[in-house]
Protein backbone atom coordinates (compact mmCIF):
# COMPACT_ATOMS: atom_id res chain seq x y z
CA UNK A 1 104.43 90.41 114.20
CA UNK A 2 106.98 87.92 112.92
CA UNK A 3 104.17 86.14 110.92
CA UNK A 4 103.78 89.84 108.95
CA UNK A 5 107.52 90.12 108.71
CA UNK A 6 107.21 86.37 106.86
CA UNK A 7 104.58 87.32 104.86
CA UNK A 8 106.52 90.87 103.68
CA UNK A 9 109.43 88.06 102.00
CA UNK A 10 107.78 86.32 99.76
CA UNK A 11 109.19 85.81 96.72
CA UNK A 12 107.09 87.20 93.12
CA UNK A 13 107.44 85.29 90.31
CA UNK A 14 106.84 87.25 86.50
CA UNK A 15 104.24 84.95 84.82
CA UNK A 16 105.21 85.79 81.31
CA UNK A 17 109.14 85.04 81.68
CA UNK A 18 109.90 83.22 85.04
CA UNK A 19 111.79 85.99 86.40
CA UNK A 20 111.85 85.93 90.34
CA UNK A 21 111.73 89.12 92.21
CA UNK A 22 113.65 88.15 95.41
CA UNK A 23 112.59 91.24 98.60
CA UNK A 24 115.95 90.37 100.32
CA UNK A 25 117.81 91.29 96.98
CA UNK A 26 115.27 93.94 95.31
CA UNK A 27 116.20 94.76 91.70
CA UNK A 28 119.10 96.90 91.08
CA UNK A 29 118.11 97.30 87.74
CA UNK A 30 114.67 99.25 88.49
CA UNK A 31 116.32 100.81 91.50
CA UNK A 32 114.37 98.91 94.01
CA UNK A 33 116.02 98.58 97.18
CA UNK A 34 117.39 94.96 99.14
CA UNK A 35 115.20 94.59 101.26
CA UNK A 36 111.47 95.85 99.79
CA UNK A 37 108.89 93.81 99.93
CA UNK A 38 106.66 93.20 96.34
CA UNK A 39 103.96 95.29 98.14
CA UNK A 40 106.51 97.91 98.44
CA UNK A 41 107.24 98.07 94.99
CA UNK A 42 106.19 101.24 92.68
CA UNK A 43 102.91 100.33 90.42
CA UNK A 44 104.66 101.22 87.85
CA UNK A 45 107.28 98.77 88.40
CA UNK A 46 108.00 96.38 85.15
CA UNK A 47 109.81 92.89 85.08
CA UNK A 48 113.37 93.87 84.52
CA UNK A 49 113.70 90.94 82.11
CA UNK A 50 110.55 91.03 79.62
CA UNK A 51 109.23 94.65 80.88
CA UNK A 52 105.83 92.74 81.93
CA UNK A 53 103.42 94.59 84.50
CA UNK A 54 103.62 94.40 87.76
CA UNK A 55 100.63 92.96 87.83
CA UNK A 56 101.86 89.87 86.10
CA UNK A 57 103.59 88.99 89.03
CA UNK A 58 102.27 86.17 91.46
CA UNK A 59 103.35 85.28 94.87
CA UNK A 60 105.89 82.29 94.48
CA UNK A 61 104.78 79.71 97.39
């Protein structure tokens, strides 16, 4: 269980800009909760810096 709960924090990283999408901080700007994990995150969600897919994101290690 507390390997899942690791896993759930990691960090996303917007491949176009650099932006960092941090789970224990969310994104205030796209109304995402502290606390959400990337997986968590609407599809439709877009970097709130360069309005990049979510799918540009990758898992910051």
């Amino acid at each position: 269980m507390m390997e899942e709960n690791k896993k759930k924090l990691i960090s996303y990283r917007c491949c176009h800009c650099g932006y960092i999408y941090e789970p224990l901080k969310g994104c205030e700007k796209n109304k995402v909760k502290p606390g959400t994990c990337f997986e968590e995150v609407p599809q439709d969600y877009r970097c709130p810096v360069c309005k990049s897919k979510k799918s540009g994101f990758v898992p910051v290690k």
